[in-house]
Protein backbone atom coordinates (compact mmCIF):
# COMPACT_ATOMS: atom_id res chain seq x y z
CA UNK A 1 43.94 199.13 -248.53
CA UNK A 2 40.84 200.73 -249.89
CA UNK A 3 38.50 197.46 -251.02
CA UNK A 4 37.11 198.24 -254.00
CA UNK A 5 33.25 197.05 -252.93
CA UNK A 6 32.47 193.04 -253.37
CA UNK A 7 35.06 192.75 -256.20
CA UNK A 8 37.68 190.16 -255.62
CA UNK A 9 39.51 190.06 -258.43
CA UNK A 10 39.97 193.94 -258.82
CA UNK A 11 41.46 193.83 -255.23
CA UNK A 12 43.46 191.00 -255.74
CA UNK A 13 44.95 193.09 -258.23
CA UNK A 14 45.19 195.64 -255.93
CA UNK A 15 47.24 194.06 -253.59
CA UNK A 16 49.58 192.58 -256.16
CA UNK A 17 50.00 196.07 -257.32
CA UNK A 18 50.96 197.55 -253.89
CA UNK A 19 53.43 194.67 -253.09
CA UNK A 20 55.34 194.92 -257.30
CA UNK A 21 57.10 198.01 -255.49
CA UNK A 22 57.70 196.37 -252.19
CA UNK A 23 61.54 194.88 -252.26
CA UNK A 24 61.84 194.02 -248.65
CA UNK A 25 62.79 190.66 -247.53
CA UNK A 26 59.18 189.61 -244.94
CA UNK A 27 58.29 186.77 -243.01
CA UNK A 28 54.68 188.18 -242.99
CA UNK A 29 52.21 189.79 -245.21
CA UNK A 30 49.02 190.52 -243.12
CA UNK A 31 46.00 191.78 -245.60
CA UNK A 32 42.42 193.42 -243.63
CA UNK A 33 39.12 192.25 -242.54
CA UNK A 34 37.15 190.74 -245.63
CA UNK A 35 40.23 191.95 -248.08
CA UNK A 36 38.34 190.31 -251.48
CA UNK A 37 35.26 192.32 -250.93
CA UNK A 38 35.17 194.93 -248.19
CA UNK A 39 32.95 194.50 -245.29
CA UNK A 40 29.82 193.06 -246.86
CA UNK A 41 26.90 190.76 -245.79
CA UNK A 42 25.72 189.72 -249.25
CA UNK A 43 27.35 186.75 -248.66
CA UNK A 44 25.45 184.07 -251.07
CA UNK A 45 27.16 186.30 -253.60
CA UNK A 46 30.27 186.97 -252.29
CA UNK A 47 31.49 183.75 -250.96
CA UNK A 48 34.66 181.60 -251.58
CA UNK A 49 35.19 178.32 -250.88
CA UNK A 50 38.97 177.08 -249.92
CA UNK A 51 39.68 175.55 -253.20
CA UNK A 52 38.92 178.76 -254.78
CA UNK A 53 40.53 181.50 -256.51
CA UNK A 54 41.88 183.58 -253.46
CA UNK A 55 43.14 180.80 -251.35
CA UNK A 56 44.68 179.94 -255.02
CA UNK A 57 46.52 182.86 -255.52
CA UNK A 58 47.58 183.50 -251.71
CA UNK A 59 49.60 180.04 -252.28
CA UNK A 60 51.19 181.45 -255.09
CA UNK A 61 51.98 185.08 -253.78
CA UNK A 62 53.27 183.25 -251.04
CA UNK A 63 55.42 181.46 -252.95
CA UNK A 64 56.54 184.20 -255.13
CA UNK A 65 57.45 186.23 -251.56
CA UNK A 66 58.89 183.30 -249.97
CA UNK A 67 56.64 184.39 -246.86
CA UNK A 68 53.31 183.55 -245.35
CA UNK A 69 49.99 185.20 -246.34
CA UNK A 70 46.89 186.25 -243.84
CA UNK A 71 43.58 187.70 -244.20
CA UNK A 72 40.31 187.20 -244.05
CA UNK A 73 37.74 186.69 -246.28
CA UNK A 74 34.31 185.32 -246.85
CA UNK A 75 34.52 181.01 -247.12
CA UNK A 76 31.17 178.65 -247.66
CA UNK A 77 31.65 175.28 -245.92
CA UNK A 78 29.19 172.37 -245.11
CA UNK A 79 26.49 175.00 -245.92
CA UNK A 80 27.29 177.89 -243.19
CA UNK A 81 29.52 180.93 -243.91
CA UNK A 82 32.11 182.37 -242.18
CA UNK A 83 34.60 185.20 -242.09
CA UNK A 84 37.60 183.64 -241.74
CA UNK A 85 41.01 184.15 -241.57
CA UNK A 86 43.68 182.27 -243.33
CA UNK A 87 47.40 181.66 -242.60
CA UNK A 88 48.90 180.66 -245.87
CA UNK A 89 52.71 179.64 -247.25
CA UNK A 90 53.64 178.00 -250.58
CA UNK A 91 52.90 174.76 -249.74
CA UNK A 92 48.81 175.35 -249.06
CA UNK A 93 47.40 176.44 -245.89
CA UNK A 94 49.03 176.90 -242.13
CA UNK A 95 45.85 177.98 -240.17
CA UNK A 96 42.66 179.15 -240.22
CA UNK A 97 40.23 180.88 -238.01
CA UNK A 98 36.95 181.77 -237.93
CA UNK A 99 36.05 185.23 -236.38
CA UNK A 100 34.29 184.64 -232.59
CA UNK A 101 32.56 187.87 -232.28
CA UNK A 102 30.20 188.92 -235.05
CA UNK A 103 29.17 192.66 -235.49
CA UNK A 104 25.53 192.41 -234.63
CA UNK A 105 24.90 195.85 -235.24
CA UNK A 106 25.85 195.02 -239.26
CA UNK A 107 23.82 191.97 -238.60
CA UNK A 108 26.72 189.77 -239.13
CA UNK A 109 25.13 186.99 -236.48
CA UNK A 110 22.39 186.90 -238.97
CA UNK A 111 24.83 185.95 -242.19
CA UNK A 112 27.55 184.23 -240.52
CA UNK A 113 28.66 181.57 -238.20
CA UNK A 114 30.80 182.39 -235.21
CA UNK A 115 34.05 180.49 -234.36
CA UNK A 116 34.51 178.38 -231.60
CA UNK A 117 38.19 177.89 -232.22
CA UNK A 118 40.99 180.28 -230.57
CA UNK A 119 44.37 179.92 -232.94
CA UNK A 120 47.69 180.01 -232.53
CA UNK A 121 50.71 179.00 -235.24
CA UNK A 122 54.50 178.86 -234.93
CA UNK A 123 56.35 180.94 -237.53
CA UNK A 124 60.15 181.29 -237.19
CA UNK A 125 59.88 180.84 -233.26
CA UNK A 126 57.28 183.60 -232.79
CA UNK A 127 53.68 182.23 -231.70
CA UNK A 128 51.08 183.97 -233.40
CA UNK A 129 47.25 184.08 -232.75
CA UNK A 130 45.51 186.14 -235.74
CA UNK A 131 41.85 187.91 -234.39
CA UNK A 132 39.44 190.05 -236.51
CA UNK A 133 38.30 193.20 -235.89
CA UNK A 134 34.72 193.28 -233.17
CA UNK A 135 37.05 190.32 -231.36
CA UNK A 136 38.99 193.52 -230.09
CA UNK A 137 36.58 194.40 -228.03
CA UNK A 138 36.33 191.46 -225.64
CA UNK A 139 39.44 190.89 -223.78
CA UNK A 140 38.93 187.39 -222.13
CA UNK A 141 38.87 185.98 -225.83
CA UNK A 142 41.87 187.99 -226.57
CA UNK A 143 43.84 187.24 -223.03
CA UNK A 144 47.44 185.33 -223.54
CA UNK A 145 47.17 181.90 -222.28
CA UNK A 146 49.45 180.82 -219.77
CA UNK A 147 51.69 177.79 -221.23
CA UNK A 148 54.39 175.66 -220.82
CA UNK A 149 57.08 177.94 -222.64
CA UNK A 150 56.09 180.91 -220.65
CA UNK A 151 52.75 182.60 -222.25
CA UNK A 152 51.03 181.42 -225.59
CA UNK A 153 51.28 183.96 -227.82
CA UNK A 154 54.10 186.58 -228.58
CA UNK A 155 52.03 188.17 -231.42
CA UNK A 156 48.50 189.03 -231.53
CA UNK A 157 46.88 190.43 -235.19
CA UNK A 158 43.53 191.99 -235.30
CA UNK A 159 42.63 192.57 -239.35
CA UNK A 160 39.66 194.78 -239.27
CA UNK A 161 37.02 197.12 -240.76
CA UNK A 162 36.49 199.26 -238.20
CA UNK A 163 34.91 202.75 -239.04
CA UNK A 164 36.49 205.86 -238.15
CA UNK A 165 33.69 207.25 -236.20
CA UNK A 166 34.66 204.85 -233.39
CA UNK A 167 38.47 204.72 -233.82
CA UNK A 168 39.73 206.22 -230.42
CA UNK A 169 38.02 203.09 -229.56
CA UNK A 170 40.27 200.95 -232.12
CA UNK A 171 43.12 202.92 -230.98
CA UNK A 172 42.79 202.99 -227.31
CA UNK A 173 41.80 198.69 -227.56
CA UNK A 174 44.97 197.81 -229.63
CA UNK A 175 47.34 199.27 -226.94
CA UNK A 176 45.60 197.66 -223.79
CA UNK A 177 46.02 194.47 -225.72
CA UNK A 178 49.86 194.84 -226.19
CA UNK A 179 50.01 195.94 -222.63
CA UNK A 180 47.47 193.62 -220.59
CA UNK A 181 48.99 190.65 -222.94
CA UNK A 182 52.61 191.31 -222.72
CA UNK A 183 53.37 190.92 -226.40
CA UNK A 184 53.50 192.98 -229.60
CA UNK A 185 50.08 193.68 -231.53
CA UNK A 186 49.36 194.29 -234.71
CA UNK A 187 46.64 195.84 -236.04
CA UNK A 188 45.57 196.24 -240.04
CA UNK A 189 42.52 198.52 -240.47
CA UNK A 190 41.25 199.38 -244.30
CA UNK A 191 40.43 202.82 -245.79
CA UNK A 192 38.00 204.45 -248.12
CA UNK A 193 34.92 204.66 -248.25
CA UNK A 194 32.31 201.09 -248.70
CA UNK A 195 29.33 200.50 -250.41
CA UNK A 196 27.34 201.75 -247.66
CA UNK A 197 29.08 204.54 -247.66
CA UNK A 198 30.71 204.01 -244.42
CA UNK A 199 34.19 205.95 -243.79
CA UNK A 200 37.76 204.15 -242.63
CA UNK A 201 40.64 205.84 -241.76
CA UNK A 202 42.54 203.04 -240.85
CA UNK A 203 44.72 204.26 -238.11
CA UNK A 204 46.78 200.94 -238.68
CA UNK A 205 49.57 200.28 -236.26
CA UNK A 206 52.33 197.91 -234.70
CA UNK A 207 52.57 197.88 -231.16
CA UNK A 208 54.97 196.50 -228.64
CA UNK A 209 54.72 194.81 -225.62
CA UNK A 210 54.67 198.00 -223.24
CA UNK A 211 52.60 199.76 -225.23
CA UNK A 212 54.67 202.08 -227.64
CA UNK A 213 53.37 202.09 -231.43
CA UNK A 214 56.02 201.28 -233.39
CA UNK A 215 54.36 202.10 -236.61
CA UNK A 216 51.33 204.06 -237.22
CA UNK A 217 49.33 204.75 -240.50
CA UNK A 218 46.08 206.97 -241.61
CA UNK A 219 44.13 207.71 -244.14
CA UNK A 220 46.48 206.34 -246.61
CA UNK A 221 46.34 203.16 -248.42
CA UNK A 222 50.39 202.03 -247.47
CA UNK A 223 52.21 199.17 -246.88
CA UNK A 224 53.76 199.19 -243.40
CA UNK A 225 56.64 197.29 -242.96
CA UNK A 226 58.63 196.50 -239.07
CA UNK A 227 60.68 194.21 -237.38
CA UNK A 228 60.12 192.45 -234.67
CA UNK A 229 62.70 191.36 -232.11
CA UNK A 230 61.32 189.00 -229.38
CA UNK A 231 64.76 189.89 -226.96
CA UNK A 232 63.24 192.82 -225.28
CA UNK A 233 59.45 191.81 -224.84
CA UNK A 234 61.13 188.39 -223.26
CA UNK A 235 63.27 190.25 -221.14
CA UNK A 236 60.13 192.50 -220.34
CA UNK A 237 58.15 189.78 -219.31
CA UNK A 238 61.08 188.12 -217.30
CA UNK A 239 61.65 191.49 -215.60
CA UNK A 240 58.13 192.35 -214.63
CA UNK A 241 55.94 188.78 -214.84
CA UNK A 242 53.04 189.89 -214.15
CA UNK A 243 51.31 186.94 -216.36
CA UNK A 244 52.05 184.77 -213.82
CA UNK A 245 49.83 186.35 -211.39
CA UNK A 246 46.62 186.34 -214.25
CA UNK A 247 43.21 184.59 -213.53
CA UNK A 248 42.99 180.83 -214.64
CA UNK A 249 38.85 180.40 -216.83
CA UNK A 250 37.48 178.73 -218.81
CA UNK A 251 35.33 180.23 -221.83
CA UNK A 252 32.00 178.17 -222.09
CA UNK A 253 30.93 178.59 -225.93
């Protein structure tokens, strides 16, 4: 999408608008990084709490898709603010995470509070852990924990705002992760331009397990739509395990 600057309701619109067109039967809509307002630290005025209007009409998009709904967005709770990312369905929320690593050079440490919570949710079989966009960058958060079933996670999502001065950096990140975590990755980057007159590009993409981009996206605001089929990233793994040989830490927060 291109975010039309700290206007929620404009790209709320927006988003219904792109999806009227959109006939495909999903499981999954993913929307970017701060989708109701682009990436913004006025946050006293930009805020949403979880009763309110977006969370709102996420339940009933949902609903109207028969799918679940994720994004981020701006919330206010017990005081602090977040960027966090919702999982929703048509029964209310699934999941929700708050974004670990905050862009210090935007000065997001000095607006928001970081997560302490890593997430993953069951959808249809597939286990799902949802990350936002400077999380990229830091690996250990992002490395698939080893669990009874085999490995946690067999889809990793990274919605982002990520500037397209540094997107070899986006693009080179998003593969390691498939790669290094043995599962597929997908990544959901906005375009346009923002208030601060910062460029995207997006360079949005679905990638599989070994690497390969299934789907790939720039400049253009688009829906891109894939299917996933878990039968050759399990054989993958079962083939070549190389999980089993990862390091065992523990994150101190």
């Amino acid at each position: 999408m291109d975010l039309a600057w700290e206007n929620a309701e404009q790209n709320r619109k927006q988003v219904d608008t792109m999806l009227r067109g959109f006939k495909e039967e999903t499981d999954l809509i993913l929307l970017p990084e701060m989708f109701t307002t682009g990436f913004t630290m006025n946050v006293e005025q930009n805020f949403e709490e979880m009763e309110g209007p977006t969370i709102q009409w996420m339940q009933k998009l949902a609903a109207r898709k028969k799918c679940w709904i994720g994004g981020s967005l701006i919330i206010k709770e017990d005081g602090s603010y977040y960027n966090r990312f919702v999982f929703v369905n048509k029964d209310g929320l699934v999941g929700e995470y708050d974004k670990r690593h905050l862009f210090r050079l935007a000065k997001e440490d000095d607006y928001i509070m970081e997560g302490r919570e890593f997430l993953r949710v069951q959808l249809k079989g597939w286990n799902i852990a949802p990350l936002i966009c400077y999380d990229l960058r830091f690996p250990v958060w992002s490395r698939n924990r080893k669990a009874k079933e085999g490995l946690a996670f067999d889809l990793l999502i990274y919605v982002a705002s990520w500037p397209s001065k540094r997107i070899n950096h986006w693009d080179a990140l998003l593969k390691a992760r498939a790669i290094e975590n043995q599962c597929f990755v997908a990544g959901l980057n906005r375009v346009g331009n923002d208030g601060n007159s910062i460029p995207y590009n997006g360079s949005s993409a679905i990638i599989n397990h070994m690497g390969e981009i299934l789907e790939h996206q720039v400049d253009t605001a688009k829906i891109l739509h894939q299917t996933l089929d878990p039968a050759m990233m399990l054989k993958y793994r079962e083939k070549f395990p190389f999980w089993m040989d990862g390091d065992i830490f523990e994150i101190l927060i």
